[in-house]
Protein backbone atom coordinates (compact mmCIF):
# COMPACT_ATOMS: atom_id res chain seq x y z
CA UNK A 1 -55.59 24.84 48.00
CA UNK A 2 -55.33 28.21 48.93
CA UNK A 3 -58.40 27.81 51.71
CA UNK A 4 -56.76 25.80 53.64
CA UNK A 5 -54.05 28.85 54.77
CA UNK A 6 -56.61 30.47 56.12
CA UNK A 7 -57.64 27.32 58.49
CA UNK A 8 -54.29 27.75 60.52
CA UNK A 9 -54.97 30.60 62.28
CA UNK A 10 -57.84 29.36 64.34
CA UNK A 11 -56.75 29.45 67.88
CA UNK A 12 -56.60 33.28 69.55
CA UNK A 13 -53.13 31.97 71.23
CA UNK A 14 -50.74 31.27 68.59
CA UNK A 15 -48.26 29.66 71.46
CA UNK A 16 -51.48 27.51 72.26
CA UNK A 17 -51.81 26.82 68.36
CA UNK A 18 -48.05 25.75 67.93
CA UNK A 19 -47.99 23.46 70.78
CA UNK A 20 -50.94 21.80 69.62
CA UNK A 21 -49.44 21.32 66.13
CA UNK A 22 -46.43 19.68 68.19
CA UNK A 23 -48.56 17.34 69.81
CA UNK A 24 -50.23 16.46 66.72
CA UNK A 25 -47.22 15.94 64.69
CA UNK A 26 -44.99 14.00 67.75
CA UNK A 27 -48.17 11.77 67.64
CA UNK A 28 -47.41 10.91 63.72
CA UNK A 29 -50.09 13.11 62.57
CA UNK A 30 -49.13 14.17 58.54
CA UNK A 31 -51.52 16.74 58.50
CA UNK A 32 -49.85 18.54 61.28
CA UNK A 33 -46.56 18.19 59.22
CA UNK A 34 -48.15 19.69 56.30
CA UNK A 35 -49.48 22.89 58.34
CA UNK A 36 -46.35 22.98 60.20
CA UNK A 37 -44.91 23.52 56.18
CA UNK A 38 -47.05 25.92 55.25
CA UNK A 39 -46.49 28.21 57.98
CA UNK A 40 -43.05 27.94 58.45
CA UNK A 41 -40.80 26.70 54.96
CA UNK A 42 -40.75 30.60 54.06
CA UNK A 43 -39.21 31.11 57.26
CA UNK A 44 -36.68 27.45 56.20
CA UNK A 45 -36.20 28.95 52.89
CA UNK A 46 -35.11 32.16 53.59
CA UNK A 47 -32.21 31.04 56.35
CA UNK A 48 -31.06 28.63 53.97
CA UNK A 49 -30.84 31.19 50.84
CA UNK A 50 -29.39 34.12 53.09
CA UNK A 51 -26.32 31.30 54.65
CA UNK A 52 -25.92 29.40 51.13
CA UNK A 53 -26.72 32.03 48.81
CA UNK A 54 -28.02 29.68 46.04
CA UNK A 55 -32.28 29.28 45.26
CA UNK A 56 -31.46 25.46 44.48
CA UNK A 57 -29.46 24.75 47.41
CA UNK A 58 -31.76 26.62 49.78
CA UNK A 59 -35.13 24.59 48.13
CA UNK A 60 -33.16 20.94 48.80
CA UNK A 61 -32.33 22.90 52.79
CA UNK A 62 -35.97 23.05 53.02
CA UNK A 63 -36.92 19.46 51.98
CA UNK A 64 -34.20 17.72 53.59
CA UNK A 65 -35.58 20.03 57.02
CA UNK A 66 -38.99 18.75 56.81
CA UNK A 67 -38.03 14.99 56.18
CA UNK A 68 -35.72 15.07 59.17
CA UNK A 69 -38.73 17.04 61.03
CA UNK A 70 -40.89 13.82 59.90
CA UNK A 71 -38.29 11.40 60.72
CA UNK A 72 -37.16 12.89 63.92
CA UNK A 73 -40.73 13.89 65.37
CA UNK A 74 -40.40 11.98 68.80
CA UNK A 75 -37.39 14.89 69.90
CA UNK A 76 -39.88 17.50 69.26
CA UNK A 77 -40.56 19.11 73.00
CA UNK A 78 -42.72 21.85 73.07
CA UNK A 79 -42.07 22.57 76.99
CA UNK A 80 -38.45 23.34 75.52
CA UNK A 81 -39.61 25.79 72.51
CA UNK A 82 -41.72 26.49 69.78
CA UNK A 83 -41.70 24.52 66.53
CA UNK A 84 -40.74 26.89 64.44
CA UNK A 85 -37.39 27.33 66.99
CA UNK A 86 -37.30 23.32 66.14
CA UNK A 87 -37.57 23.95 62.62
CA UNK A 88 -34.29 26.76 63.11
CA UNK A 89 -32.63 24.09 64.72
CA UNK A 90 -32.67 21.31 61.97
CA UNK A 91 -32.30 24.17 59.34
CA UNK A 92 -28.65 25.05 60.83
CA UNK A 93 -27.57 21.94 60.87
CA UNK A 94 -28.77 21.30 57.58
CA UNK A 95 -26.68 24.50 56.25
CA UNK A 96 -23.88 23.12 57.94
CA UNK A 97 -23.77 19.97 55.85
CA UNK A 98 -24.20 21.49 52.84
CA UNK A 99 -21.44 23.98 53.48
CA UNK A 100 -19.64 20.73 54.73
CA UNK A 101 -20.47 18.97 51.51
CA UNK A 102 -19.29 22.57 49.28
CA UNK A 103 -16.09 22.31 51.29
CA UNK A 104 -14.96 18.25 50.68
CA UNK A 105 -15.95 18.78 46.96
CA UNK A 106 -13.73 22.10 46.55
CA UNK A 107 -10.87 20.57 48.08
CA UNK A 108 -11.17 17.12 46.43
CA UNK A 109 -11.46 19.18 42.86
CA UNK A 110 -8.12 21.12 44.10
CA UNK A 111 -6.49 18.29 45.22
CA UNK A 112 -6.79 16.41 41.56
CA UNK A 113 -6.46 20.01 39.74
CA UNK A 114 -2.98 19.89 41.92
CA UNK A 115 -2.33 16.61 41.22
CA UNK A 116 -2.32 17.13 37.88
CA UNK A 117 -1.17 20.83 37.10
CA UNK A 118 1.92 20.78 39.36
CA UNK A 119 4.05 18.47 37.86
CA UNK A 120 7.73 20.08 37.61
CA UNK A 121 8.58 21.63 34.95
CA UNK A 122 12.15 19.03 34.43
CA UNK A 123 9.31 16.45 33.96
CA UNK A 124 8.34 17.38 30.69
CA UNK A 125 7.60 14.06 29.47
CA UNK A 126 5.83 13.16 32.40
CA UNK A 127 3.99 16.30 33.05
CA UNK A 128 2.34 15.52 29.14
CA UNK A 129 1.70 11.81 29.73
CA UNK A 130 -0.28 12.81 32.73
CA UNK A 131 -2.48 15.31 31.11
CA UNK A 132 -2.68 12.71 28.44
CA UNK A 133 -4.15 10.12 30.77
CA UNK A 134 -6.63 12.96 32.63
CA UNK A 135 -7.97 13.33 28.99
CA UNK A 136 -8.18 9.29 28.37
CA UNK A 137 -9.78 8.76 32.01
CA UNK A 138 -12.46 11.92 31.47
CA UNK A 139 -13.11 9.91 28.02
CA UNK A 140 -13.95 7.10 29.20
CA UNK A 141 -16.40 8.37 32.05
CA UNK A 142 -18.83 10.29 29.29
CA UNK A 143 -20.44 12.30 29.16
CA UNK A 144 -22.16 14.47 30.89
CA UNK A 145 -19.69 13.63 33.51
CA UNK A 146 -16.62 13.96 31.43
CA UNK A 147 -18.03 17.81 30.61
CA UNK A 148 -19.20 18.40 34.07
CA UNK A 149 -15.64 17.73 35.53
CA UNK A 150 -13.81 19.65 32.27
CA UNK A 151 -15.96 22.18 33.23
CA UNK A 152 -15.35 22.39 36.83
CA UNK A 153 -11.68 22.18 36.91
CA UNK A 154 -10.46 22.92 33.69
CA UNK A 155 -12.74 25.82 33.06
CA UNK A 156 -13.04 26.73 36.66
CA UNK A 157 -16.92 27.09 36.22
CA UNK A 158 -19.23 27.64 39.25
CA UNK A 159 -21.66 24.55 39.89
CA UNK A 160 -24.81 26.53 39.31
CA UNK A 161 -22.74 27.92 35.82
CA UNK A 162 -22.74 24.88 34.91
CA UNK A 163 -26.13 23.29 35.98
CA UNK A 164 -27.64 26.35 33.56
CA UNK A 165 -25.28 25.76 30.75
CA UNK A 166 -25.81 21.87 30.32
CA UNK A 167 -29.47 22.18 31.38
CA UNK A 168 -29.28 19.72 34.33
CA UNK A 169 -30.60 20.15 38.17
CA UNK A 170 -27.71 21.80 40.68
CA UNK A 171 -27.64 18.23 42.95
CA UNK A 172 -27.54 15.92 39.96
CA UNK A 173 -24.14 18.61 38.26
CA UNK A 174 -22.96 17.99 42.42
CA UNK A 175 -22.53 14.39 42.01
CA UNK A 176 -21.21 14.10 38.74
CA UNK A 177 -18.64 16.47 40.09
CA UNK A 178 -18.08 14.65 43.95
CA UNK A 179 -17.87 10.97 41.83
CA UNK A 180 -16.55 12.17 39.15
CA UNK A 181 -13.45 13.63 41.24
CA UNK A 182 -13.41 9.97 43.79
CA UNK A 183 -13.09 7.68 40.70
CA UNK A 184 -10.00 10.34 38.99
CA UNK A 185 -8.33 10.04 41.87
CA UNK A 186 -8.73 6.76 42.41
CA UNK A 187 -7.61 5.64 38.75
CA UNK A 188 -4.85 8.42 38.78
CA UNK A 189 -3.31 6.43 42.17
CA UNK A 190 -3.76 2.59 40.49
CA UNK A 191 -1.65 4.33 37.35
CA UNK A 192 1.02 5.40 39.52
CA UNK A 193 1.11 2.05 41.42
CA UNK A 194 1.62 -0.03 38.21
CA UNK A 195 3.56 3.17 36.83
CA UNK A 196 7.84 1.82 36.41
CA UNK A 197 10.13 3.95 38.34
């Protein structure tokens, strides 16, 4: 309701204001949570769009911030800072894990693009019996995993490419990609145990 943005600014002293709101919300108080949101997710959002550089990746940053803000409302200290420093706080790490998370899934896609595009050349044979099987085991995932993963690695599309192309949300393209890649791998390793020398 728009009203209600007005109704934050009601203290002179908005160091006075803040403080109160940190009382209110280490005391389990939702409302406080809520007002805490309104005034500061624009601040959330734009940190996490300016370090990620992705809309959908900065809106998940800003949920995931206020959940942990919920769940970890008893470290709040406002004789340490202001809640929207808090806020900052929880926001970088937040960034970090998704970058963290961007990172693992790059170099797990690499590592079973390398796996399967390096084969020597004097393996000719071997080299087609392997692509053969990548195309069996994408097969047999379906789809939309099987496309997400062609996609990814085989077409070298971005994630967000391919969220817009196959009409899907950026986290749930993510996943297919991060277990997607875990059971390849996985299935490309039992093959080679049971493979004869």
């Amino acid at each position: 309701m728009p009203w209600l943005g007005v109704l934050v600014h009601v203290h002179d002293d908005p160091d006075v204001e803040s403080a109160e709101l940190a009382a209110r919300l280490s005391g389990g108080d939702r409302e406080a949570l809520a007002e805490m949101y309104r005034r500061w997710s624009p601040l959330v959002h734009t940190i996490a769009l300016r370090a990620l550089g992705t809309r959908e990746d900065a809106e998940d940053v800003v949920q995931q911030v206020f959940v942990a803000a919920w769940r970890g409302r008893a470290t709040l200290r406002p004789d340490r800072g202001s809640p929207a420093a808090w806020l900052v706080g929880i926001t970088k790490h937040r960034v970090a894990d998704v970058r963290a998370e961007r990172y693992r899934a790059h170099r797990n896609l690499q590592a079973v693009a390398s796996e399967v595009a390096t084969a020597p050349d004097a393996a000719g044979d071997s080299d087609w019996a392997e692509r053969l099987l990548l195309v069996h085991e994408l097969e047999r995932m379906g789809d939309p995993r099987a496309t997400v993963l062609r996609m990814a690695f085989i077409e070298d599309r971005t994630h967000e490419d391919i969220a817009r192309a196959l009409d899907l949300p950026l986290g749930t393209v993510k996943s297919h990609v991060r277990r997607g890649l875990m059971a390849l791998r996985d299935r490309l390793k039992e093959v080679e145990r049971v493979s004869p020398e």
